[in-house]
Protein backbone atom coordinates (compact mmCIF):
# COMPACT_ATOMS: atom_id res chain seq x y z
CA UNK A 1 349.31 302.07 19.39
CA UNK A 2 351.57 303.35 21.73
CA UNK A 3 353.94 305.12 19.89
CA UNK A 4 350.89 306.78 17.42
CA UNK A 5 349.58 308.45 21.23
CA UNK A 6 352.74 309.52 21.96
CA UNK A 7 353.29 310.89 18.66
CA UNK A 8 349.72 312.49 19.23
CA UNK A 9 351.38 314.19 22.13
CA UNK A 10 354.07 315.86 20.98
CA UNK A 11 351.72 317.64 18.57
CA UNK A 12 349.34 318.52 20.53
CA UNK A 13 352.35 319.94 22.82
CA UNK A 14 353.83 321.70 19.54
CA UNK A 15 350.77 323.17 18.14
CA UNK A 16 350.45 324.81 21.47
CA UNK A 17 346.72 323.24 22.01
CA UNK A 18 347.33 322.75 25.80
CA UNK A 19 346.98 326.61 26.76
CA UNK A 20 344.19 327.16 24.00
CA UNK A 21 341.99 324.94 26.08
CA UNK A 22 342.39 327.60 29.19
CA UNK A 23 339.14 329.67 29.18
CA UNK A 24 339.40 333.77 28.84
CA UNK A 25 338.10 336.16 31.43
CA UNK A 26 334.87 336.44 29.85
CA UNK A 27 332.42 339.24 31.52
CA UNK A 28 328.07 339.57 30.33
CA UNK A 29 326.85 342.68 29.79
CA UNK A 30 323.19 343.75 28.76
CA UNK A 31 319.51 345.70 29.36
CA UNK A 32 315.92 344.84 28.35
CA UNK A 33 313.92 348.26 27.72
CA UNK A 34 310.40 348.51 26.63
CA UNK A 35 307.96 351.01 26.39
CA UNK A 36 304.94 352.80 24.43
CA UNK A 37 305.47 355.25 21.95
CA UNK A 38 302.73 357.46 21.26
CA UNK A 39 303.87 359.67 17.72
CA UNK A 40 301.62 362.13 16.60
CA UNK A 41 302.49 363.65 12.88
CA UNK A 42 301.20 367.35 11.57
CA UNK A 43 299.82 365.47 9.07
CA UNK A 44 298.12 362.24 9.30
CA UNK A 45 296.73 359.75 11.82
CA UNK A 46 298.40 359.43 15.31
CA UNK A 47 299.54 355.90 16.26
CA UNK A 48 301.03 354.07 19.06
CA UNK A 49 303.43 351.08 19.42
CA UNK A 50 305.39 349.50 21.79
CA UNK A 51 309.16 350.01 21.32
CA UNK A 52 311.79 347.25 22.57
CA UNK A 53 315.44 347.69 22.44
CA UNK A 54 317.08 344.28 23.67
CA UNK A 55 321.11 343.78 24.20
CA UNK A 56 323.40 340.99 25.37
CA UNK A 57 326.59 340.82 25.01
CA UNK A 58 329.78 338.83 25.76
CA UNK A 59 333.19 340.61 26.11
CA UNK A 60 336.29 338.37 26.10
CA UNK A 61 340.16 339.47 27.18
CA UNK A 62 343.08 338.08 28.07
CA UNK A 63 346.74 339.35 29.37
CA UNK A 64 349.74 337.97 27.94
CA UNK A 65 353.15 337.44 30.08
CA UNK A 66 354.48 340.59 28.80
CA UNK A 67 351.53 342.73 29.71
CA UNK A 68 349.55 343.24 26.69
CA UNK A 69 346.04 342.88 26.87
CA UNK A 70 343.89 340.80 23.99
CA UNK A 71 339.95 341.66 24.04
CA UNK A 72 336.98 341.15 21.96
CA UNK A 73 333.29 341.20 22.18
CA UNK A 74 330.37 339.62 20.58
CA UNK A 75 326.56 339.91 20.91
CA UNK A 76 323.47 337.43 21.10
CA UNK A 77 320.64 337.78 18.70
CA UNK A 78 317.77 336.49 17.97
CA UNK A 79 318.27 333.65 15.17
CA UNK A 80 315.05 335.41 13.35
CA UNK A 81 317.26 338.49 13.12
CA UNK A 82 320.97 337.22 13.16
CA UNK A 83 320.87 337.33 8.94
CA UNK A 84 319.21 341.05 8.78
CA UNK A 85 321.38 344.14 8.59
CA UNK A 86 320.75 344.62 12.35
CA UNK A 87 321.46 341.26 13.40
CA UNK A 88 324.72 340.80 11.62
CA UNK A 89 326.13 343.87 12.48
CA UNK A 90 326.42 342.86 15.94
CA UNK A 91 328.46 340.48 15.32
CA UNK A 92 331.68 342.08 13.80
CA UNK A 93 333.56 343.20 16.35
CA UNK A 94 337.70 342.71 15.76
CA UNK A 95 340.41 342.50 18.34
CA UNK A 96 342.10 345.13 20.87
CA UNK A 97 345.34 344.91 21.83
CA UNK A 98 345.57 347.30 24.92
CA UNK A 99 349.68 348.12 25.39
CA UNK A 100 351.28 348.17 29.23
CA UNK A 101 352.19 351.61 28.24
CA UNK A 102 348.54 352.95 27.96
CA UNK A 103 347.81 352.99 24.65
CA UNK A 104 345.46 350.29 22.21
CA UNK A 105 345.13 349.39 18.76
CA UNK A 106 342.01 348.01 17.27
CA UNK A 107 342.14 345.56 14.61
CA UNK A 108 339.32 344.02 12.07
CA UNK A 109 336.72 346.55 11.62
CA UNK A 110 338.32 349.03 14.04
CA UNK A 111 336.06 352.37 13.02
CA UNK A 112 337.00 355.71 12.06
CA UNK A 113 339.20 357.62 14.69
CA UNK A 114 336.94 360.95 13.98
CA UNK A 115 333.63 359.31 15.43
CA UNK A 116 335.67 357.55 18.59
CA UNK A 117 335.73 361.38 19.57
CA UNK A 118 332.39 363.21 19.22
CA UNK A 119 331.42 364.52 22.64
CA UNK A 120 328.39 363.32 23.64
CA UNK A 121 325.06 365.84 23.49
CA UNK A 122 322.46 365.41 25.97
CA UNK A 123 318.79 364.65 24.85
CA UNK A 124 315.91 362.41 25.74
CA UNK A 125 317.10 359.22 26.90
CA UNK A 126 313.78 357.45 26.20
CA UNK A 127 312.61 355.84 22.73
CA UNK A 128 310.58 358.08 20.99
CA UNK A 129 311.29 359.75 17.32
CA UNK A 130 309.04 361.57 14.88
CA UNK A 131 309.38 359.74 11.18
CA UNK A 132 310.51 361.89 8.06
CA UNK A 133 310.33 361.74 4.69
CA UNK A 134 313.00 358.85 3.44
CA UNK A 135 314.37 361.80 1.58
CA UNK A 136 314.98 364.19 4.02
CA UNK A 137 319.22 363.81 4.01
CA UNK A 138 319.30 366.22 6.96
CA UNK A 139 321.60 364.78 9.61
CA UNK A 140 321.09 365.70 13.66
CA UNK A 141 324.36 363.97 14.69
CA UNK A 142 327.76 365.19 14.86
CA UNK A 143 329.48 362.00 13.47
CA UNK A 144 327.52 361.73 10.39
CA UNK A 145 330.34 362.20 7.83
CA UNK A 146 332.41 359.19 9.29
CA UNK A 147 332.82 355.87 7.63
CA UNK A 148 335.15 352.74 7.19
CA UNK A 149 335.91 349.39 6.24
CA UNK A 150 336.24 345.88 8.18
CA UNK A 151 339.82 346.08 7.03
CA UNK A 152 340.99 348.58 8.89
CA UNK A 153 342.73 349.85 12.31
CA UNK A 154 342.41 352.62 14.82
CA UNK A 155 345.00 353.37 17.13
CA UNK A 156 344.55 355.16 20.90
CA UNK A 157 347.16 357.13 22.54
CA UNK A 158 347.34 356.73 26.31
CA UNK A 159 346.16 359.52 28.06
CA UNK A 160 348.10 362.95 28.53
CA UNK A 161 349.69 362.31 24.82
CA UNK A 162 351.88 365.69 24.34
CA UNK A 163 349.90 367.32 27.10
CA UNK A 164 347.90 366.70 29.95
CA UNK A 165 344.51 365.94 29.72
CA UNK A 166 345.26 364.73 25.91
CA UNK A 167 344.25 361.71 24.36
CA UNK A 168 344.36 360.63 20.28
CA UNK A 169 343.12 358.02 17.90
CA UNK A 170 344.13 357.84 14.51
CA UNK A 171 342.87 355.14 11.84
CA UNK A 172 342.53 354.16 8.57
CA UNK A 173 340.75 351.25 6.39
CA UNK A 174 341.25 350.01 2.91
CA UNK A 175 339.46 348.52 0.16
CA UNK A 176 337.01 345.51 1.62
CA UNK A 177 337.52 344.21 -1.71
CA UNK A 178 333.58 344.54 -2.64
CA UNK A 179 332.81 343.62 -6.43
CA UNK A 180 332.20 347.55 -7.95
CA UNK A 181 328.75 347.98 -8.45
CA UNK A 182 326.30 350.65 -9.78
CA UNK A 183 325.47 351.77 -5.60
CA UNK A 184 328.40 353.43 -3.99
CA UNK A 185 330.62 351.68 -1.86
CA UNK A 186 333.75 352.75 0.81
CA UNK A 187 336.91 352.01 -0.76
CA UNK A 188 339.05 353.42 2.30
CA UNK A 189 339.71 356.51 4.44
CA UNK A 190 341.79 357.90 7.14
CA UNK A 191 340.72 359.92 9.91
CA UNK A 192 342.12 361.48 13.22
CA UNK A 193 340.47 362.97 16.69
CA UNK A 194 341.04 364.20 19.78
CA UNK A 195 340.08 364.70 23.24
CA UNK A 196 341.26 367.12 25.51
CA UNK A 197 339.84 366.76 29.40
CA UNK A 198 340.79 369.57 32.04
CA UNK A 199 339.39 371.32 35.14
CA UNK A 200 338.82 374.95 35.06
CA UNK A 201 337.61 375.52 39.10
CA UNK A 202 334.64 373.47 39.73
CA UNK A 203 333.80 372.75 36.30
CA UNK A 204 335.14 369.53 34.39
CA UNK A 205 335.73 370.52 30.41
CA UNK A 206 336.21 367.80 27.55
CA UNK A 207 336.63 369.22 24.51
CA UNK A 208 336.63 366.77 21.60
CA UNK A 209 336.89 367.13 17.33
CA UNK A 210 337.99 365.01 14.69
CA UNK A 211 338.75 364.84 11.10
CA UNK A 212 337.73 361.94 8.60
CA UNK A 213 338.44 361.11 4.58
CA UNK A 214 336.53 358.83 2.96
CA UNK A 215 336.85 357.17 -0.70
CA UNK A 216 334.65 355.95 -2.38
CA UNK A 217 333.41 354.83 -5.56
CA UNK A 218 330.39 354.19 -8.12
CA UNK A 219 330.21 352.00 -11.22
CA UNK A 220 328.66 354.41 -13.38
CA UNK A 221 328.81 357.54 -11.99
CA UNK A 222 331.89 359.38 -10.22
CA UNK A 223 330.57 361.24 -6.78
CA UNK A 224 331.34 365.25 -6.91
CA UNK A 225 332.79 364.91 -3.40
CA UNK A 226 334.09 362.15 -1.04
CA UNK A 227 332.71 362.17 2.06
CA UNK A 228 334.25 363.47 4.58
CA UNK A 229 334.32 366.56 6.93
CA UNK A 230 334.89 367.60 10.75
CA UNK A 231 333.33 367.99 13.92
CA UNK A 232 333.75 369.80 17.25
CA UNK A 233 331.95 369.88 20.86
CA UNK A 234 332.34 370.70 24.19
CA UNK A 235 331.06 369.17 27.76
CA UNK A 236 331.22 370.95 30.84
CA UNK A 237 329.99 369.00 33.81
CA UNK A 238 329.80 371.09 37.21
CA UNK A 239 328.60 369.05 40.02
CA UNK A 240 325.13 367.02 38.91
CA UNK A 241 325.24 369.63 35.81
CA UNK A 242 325.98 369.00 32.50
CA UNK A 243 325.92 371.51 29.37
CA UNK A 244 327.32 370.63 26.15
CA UNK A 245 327.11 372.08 22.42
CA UNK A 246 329.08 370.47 18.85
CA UNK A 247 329.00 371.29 15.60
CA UNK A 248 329.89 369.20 12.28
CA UNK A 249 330.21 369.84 9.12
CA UNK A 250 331.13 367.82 6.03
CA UNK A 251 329.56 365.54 3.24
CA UNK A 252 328.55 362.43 2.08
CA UNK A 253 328.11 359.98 -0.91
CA UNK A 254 325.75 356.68 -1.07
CA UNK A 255 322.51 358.17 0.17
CA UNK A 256 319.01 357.68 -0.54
CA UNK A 257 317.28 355.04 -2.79
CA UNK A 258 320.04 352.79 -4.35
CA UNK A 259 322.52 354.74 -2.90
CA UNK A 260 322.30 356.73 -5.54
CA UNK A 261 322.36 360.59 -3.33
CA UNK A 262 324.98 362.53 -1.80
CA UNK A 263 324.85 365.52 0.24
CA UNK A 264 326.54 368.42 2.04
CA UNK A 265 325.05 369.57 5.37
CA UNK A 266 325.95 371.03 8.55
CA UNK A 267 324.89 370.55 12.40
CA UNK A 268 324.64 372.12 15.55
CA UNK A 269 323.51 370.49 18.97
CA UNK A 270 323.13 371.69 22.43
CA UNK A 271 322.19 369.91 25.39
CA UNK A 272 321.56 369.79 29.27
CA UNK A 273 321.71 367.19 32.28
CA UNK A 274 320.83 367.30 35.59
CA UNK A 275 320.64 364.82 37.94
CA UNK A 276 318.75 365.27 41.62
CA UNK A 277 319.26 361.99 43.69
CA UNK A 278 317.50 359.90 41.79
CA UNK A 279 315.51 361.75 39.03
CA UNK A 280 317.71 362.72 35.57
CA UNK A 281 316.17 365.49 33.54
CA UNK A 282 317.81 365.75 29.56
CA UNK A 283 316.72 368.47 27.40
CA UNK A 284 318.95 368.79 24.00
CA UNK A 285 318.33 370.46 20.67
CA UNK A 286 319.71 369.47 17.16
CA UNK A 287 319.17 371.83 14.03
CA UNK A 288 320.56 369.67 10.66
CA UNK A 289 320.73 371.15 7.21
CA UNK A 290 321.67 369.60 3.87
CA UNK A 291 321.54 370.11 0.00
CA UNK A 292 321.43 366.74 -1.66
CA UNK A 293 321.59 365.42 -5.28
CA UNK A 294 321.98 362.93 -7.28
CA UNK A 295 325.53 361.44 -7.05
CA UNK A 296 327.49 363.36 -10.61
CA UNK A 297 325.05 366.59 -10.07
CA UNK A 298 325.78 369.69 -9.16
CA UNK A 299 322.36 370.78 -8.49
CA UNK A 300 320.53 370.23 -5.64
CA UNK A 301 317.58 370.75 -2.96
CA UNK A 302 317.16 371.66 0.45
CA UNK A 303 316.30 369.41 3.51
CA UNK A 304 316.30 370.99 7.21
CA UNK A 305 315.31 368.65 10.71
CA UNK A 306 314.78 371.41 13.61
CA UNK A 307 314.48 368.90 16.55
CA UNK A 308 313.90 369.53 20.68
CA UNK A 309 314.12 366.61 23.35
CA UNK A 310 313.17 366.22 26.54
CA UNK A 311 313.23 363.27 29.56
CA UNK A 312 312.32 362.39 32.78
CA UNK A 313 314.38 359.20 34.03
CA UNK A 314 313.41 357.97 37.84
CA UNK A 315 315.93 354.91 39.33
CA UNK A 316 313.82 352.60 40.55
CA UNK A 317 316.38 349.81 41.75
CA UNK A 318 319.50 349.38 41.27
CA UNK A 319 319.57 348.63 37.13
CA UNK A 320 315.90 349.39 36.53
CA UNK A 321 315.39 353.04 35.22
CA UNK A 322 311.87 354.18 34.48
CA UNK A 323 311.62 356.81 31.35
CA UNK A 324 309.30 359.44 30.11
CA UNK A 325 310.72 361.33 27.32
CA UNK A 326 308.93 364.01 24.76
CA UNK A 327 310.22 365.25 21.09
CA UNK A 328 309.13 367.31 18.58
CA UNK A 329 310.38 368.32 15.35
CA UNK A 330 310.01 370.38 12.51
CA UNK A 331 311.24 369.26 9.36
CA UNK A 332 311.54 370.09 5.68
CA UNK A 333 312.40 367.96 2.13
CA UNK A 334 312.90 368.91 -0.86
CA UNK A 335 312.39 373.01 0.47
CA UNK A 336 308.87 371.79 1.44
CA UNK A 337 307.59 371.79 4.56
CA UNK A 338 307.15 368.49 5.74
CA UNK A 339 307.03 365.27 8.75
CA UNK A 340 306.49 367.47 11.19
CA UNK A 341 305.23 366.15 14.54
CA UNK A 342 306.05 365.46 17.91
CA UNK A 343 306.26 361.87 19.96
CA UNK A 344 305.72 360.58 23.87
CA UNK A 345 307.31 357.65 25.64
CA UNK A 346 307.40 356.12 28.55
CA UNK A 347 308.87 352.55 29.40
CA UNK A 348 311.58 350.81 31.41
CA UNK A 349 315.01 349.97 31.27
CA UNK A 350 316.57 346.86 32.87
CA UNK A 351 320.35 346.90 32.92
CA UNK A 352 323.04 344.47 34.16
């Protein structure tokens, strides 16, 4: 008996099992909002609803003897919803390795490089949307031509790469290895973007684009284009005021009902901040267009969203946020006038 523990030792020792029972940092991170959302369409019956958004998550790092830092994250959802499309993908996060010299790769599901830049557009920070036809292909965000595999990377530069104030990511995917079907599926892509941060007098300026490639393919019909495309914003942020404006442009395959649409569109967004102690107002606009077919056609059909924002957000405590936003929205499918309508909410957020 003695010699099979001490045999049990020296593996334990080999395999290396003593350090794996030391516990990573591991930091909680979440908010509980809820609210009413009051949606009244051009046409048809208005309705209200309350509207919950619920997060928790767990984020995990540790830092070797060299330097390096390992991280990960993963979020808790409800076991009713952890086999859904929503549940699941909250639950696919990969690994970072952050480098002493600044810079991080992402590994496992890493992203596309051209999205990790998009500047961020002010609009209504509370809950409220107006519904459109499941047809309408008209995007109103800039990143909508991005896309990617879990078997993929994206790598970050440190900051001030080739120039102050300059920061990269490039990445790339390949084929998940998906059984080819007759909806379209990602086989790939590569993508790049950038961020460029610098003061000009009193104002802060980020300027931020990126470029993406995606493959893809369809068991029975071959897409006219791959989706792909760019985008480009700015933010200038000059005391408690924020203005910002982007634009994107590109297309996309594996749309609509079976996947079976693809589309080219455009968009432009503009937005405002201002915060006064503690009252945020957010007013933004988004104007989407897009001609969309059938995946193999080269006809197609108009779809437009025209859509204007606004909120109200009051801090209450420290972590608890009060909201009352408005939007409205004028929207066409097809080349027909259609889903028009505007929306109200007010709620809470909890943070922590």
């Amino acid at each position: 008996m003695k010699k099979e523990l001490l045999m049990g030792t020296a593996l334990v020792s080999t395999l290396g099992a003593a350090s794996v029972a030391e516990a990573v940092t591991a930091t909680m991170s979440g908010n509980h909002q809820t609210g009413i959302e009051f949606d009244s369409p051009t046409s048809g019956t208005d309705t209200n609803a309350q509207i919950n958004d619920n997060n928790f998550s767990v984020s995990l790092s540790e830092t070797t003897d060299g330097g390096m830092t390992i991280s990960s994250s993963f979020s808790i959802v409800n076991e009713a919803t952890a086999s859904s499309s929503v549940g699941s993908s909250d639950m696919d996060a990969g690994f970072s390795l952050a480098f002493t010299d600044g810079s991080k790769l992402d590994v496992i599901n890493a992203g596309n490089a051209s999205g990790s830049h998009a500047v961020s557009i002010p609009g209504s920070a509370g809950a409220e949307g107006v519904s459109y036809a499941t047809s309408n292909n008209a995007p109103t965000g800039l990143d909508f031509m991005t896309g990617s595999t879990v078997q993929g990377v994206e790598y970050h530069t440190a900051s001030d790469f080739l120039a102050d104030g300059l920061k990269m990511s490039f990445s790339a995917s390949t084929d998940s290895g998906a059984a080819a079907a007759t909806t379209y599926r990602i086989d790939g892509h590569v993508a790049i973007g950038a961020t460029y941060v610098t003061d000009l007098g009193d104002s802060a300026v980020t300027i931020g684009g990126g470029w993406s490639e995606v493959d893809g393919s369809k068991l029975s019909t071959a897409p006219t284009n791959d989706t792909g495309g760019f985008h480009v914003g700015l933010s200038a942020v000059t005391g408690d005021l924020t203005v910002a404006v982007g634009f994107a442009d590109g297309n996309v395959v594996g749309v609509g009902t079976q996947s079976a649409d693809e589309y080219d569109a455009d968009v432009v967004k503009a937005g405002i901040k201002y915060v006064s102690g503690d009252l945020t107002f957010n007013v933004g606009i988004a104007s989407g267009d897009a001609k969309d077919n059938t995946i193999g056609s080269i006809s197609g059909n108009d779809d437009a969203k025209d859509v204007t924002s606004a909120s109200v957000s009051y801090a209450v405590a420290s972590g608890v946020t009060a909201i009352l936003g408005y939007t409205t929205a004028e929207a066409s499918d097809e080349g027909s006038s259609s889903s028009d309508g505007s929306a109200w909410y007010i709620g809470a957020n909890m943070a922590f």
